[in-house]
N, C-alpha and C. Protein backbone atom coordinates (compact mmCIF):
# COMPACT_ATOMS: atom_id res chain seq x y z
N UNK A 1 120.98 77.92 100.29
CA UNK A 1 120.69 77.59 98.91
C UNK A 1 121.55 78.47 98.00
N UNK A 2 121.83 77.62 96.75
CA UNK A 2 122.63 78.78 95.71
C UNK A 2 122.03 78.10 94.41
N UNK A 3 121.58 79.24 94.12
CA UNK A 3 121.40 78.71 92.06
C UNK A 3 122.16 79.46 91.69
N UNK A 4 122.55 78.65 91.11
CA UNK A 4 123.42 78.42 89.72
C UNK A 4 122.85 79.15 88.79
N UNK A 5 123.71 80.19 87.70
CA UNK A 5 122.93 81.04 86.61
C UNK A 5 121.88 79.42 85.43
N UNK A 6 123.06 78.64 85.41
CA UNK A 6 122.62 77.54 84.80
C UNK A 6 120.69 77.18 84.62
N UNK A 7 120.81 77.37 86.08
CA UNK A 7 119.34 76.70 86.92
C UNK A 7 117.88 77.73 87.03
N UNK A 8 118.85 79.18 86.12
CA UNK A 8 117.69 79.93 86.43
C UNK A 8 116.69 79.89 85.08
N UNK A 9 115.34 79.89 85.51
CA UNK A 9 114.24 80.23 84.04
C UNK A 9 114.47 81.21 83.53
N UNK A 10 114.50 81.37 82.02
CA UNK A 10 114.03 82.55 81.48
C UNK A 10 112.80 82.42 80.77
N UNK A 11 112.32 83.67 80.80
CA UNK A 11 110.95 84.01 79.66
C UNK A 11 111.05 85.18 79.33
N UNK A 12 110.09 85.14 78.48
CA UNK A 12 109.90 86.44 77.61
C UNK A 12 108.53 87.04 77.74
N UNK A 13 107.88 87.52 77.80
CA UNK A 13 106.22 88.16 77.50
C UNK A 13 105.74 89.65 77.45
N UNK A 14 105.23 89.97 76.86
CA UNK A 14 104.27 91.50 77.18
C UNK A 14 103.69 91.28 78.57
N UNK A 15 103.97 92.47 79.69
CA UNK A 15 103.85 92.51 80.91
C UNK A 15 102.58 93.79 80.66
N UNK A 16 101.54 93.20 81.54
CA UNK A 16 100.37 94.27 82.00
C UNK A 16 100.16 94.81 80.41
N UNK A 17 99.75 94.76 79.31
CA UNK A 17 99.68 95.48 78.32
C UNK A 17 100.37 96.03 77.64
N UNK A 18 101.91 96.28 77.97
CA UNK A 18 102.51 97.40 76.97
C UNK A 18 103.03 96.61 75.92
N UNK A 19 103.91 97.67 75.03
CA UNK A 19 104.31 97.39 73.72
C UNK A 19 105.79 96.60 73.82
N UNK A 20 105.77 95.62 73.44
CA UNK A 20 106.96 94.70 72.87
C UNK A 20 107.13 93.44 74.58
N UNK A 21 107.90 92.94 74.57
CA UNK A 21 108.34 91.59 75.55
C UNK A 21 109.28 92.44 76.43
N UNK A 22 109.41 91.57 77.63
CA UNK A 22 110.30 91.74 78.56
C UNK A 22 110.87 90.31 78.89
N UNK A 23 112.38 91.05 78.53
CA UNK A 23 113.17 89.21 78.88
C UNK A 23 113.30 89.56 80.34
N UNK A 24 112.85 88.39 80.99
CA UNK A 24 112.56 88.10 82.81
C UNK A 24 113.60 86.61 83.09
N UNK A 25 114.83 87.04 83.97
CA UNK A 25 115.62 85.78 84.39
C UNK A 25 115.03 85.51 85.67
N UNK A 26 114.09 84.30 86.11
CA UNK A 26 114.05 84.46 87.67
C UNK A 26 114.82 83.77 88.39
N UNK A 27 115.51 84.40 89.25
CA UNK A 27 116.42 84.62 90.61
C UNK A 27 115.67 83.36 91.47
N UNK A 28 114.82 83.58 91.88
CA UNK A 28 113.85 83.05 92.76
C UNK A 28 112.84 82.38 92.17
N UNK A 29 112.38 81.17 91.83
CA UNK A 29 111.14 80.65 91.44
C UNK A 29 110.09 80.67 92.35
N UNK A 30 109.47 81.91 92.51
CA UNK A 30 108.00 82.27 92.97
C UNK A 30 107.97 82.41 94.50
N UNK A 31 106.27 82.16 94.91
CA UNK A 31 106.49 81.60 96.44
C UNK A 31 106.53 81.23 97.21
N UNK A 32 107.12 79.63 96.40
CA UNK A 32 107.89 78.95 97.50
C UNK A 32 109.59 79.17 98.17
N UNK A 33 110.01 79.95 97.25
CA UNK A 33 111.18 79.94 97.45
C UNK A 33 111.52 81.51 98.15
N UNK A 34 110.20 82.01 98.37
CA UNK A 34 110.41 83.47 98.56
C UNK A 34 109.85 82.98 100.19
N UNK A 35 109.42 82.16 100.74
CA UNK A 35 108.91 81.96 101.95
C UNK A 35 107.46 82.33 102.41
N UNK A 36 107.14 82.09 101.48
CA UNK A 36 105.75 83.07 101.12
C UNK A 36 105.15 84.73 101.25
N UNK A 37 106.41 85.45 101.53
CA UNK A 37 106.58 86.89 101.78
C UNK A 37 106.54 87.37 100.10
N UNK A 38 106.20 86.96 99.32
CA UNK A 38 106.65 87.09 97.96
C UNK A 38 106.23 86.15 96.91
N UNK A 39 106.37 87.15 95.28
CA UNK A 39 105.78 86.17 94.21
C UNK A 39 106.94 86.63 93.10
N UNK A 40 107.69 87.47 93.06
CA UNK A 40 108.97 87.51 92.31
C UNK A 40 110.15 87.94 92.61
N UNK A 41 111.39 87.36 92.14
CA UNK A 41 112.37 88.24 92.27
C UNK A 41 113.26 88.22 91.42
N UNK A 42 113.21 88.61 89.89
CA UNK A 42 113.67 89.11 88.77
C UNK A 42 114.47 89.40 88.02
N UNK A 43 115.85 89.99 87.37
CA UNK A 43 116.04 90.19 86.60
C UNK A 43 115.34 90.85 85.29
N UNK A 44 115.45 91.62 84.94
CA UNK A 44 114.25 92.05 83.79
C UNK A 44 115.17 92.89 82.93
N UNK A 45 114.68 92.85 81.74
CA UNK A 45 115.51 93.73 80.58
C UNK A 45 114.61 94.20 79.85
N UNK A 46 114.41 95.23 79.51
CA UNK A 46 113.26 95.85 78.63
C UNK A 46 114.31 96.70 77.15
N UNK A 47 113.56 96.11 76.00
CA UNK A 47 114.44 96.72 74.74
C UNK A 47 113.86 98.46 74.46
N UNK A 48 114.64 98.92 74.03
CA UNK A 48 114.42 99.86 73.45
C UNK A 48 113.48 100.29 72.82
N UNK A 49 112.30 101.04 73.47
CA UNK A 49 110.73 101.75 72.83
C UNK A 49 109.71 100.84 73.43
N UNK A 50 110.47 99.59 74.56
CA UNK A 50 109.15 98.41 75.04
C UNK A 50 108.93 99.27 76.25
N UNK A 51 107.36 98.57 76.66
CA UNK A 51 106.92 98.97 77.84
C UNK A 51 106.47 97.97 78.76
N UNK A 52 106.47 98.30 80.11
CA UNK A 52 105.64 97.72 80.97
C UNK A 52 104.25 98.55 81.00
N UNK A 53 102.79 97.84 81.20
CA UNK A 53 101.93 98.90 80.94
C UNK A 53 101.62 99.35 82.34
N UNK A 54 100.79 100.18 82.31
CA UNK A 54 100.32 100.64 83.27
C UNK A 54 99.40 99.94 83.80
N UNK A 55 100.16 99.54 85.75
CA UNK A 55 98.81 98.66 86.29
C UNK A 55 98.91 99.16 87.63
N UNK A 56 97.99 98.67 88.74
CA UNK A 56 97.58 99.39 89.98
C UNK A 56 98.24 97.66 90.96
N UNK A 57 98.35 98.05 91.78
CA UNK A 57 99.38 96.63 92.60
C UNK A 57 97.93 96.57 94.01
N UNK A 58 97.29 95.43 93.93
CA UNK A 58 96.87 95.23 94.82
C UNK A 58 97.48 93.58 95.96
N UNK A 59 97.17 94.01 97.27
CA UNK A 59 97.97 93.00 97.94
C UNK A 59 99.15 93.16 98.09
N UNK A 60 100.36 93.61 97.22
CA UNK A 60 101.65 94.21 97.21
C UNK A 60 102.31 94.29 96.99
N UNK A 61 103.70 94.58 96.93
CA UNK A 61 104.49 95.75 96.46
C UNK A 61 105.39 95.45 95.61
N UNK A 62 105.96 96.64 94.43
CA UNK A 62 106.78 96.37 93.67
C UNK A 62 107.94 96.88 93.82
N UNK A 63 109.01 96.65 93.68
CA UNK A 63 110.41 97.44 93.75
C UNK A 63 111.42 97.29 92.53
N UNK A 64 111.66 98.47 91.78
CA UNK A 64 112.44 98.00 90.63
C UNK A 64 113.83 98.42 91.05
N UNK A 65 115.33 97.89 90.66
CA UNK A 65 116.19 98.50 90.77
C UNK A 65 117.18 98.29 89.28
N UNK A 66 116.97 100.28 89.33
CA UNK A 66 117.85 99.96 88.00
C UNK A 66 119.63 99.97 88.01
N UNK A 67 120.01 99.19 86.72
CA UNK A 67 121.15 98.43 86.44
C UNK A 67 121.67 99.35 85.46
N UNK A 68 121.02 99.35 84.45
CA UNK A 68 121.70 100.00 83.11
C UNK A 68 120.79 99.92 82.59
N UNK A 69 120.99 101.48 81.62
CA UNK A 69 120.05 101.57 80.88
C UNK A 69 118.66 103.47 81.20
N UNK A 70 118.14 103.75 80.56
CA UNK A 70 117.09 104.79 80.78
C UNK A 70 116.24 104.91 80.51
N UNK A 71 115.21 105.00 81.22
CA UNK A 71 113.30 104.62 81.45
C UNK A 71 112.67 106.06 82.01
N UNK A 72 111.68 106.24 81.51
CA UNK A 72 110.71 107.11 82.26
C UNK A 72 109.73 106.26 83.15
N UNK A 73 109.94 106.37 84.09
CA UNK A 73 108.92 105.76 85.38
C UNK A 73 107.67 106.38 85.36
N UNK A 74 106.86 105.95 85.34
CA UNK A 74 104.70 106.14 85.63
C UNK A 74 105.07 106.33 87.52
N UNK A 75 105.43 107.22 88.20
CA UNK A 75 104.78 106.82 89.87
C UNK A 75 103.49 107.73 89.89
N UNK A 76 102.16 106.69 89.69
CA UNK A 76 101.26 107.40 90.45
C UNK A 76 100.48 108.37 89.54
N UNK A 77 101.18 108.57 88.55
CA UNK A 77 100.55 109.19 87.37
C UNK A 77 101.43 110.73 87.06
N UNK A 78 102.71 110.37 87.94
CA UNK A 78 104.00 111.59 87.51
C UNK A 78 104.60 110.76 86.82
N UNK A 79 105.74 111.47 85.79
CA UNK A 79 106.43 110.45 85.22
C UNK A 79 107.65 111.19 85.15
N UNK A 80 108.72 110.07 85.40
CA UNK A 80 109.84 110.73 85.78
C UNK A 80 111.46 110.16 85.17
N UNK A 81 112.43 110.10 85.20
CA UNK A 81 113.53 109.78 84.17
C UNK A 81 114.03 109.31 85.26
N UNK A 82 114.68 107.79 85.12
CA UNK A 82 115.28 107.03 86.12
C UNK A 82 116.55 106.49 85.23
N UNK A 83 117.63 106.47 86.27
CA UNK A 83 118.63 106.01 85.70
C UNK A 83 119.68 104.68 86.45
N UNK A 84 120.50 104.42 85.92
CA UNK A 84 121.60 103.01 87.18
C UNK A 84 121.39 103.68 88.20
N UNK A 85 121.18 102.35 89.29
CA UNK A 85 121.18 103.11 90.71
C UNK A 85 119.96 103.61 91.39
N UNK A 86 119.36 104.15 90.45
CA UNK A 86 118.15 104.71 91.11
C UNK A 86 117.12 103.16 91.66
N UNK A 87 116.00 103.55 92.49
CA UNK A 87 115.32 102.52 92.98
C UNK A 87 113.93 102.74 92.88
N UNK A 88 112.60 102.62 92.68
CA UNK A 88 111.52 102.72 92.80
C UNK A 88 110.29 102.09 93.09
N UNK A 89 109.60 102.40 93.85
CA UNK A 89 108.41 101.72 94.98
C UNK A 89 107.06 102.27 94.47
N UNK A 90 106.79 100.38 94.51
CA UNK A 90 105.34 100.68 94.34
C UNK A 90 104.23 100.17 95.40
N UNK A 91 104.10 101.13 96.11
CA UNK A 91 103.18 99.94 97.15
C UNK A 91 101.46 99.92 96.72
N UNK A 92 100.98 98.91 97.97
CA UNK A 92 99.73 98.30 97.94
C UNK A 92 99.03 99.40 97.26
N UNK A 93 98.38 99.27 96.25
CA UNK A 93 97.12 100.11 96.14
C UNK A 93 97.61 101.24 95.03
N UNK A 94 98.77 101.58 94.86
CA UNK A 94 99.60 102.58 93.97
C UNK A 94 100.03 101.81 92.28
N UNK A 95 99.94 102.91 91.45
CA UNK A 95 99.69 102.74 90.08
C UNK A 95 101.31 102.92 89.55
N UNK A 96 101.74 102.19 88.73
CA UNK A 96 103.18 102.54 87.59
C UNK A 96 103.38 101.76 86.80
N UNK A 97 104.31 102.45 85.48
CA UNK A 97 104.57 102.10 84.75
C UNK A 97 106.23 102.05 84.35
N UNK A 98 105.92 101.79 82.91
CA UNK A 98 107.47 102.11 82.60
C UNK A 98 107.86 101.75 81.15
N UNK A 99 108.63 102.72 80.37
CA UNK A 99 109.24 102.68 79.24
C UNK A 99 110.76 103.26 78.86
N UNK A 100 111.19 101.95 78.23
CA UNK A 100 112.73 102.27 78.03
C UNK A 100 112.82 103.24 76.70
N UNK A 101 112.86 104.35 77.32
CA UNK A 101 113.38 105.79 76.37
C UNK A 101 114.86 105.77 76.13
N UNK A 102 115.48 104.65 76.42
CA UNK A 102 116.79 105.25 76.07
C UNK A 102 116.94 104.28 74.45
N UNK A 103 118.28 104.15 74.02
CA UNK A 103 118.60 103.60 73.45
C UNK A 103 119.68 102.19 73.24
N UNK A 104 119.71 101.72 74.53
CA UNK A 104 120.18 100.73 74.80
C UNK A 104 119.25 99.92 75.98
N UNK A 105 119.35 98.37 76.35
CA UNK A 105 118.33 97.72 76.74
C UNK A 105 118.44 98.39 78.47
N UNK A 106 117.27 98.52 79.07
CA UNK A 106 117.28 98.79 80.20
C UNK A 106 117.20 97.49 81.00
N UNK A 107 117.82 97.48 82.22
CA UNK A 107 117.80 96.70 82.81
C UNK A 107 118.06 96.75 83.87
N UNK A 108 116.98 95.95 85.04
CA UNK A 108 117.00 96.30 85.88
C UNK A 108 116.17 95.05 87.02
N UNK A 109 116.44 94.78 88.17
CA UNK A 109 115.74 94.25 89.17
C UNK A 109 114.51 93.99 90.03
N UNK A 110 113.48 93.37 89.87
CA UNK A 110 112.21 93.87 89.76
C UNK A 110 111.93 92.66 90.86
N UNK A 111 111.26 93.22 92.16
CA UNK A 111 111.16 92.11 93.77
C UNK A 111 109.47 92.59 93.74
N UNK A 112 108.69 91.23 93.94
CA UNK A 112 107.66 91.86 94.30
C UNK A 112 107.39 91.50 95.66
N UNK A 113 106.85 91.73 96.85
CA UNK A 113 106.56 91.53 97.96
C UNK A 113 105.23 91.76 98.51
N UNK A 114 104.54 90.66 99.42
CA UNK A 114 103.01 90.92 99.69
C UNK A 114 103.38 91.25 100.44
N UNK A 115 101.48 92.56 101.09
CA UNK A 115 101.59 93.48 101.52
C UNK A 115 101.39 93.03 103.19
């Protein structure tokens, strides 16, 4: 299979509670196309001062990978400065967040996978 950028959805929404939208391109439409190992696989851009809120992942797991851009990561209730490149895991049962502290849009790759 190949999609085409053409063919992919976009949306916009406030994710888990936080402040402002997250533009979401999906890669993958859900899970059928994930084989049922899965319910996203993302694209995500978060603007400047937006958040993802803080939520707890039950069933399973999140993985963000960042692209561009600078966020303070929630793991677990540490919070920590992530930058391009870096990667971060959230598994079954574990709490995070996230806000783009920088000043340009963060962006980054966001796979979710059951547990």
């Amino acid at each position: 299979m190949i999609r085409r950028k053409n063919e992919m959805v976009s949306d916009s929404k406030c994710i888990r509670g936080g402040i402002g939208e997250t533009a979401m391109l999906q890669l993958l439409n859900g899970a059928d196309e994930m084989y049922g190992k899965g319910r996203m696989f993302n694209l995500m851009t978060l603007a400047p001062g937006n958040t993802i809120g803080e939520h707890r992942h039950s069933g399973d797991n999140e993985i963000f990978w960042f692209i561009s851009g600078t966020g303070e990561y929630n793991d677990n209730g540490t919070v920590t400065t992530v930058n391009p490149g870096d990667v971060a895991v959230c598994n079954d049962g574990e709490l995070h967040g996230l806000v783009n502290s920088g000043s340009e849009p963060l962006v980054f790759v966001a796979l979710i996978l059951y547990s």
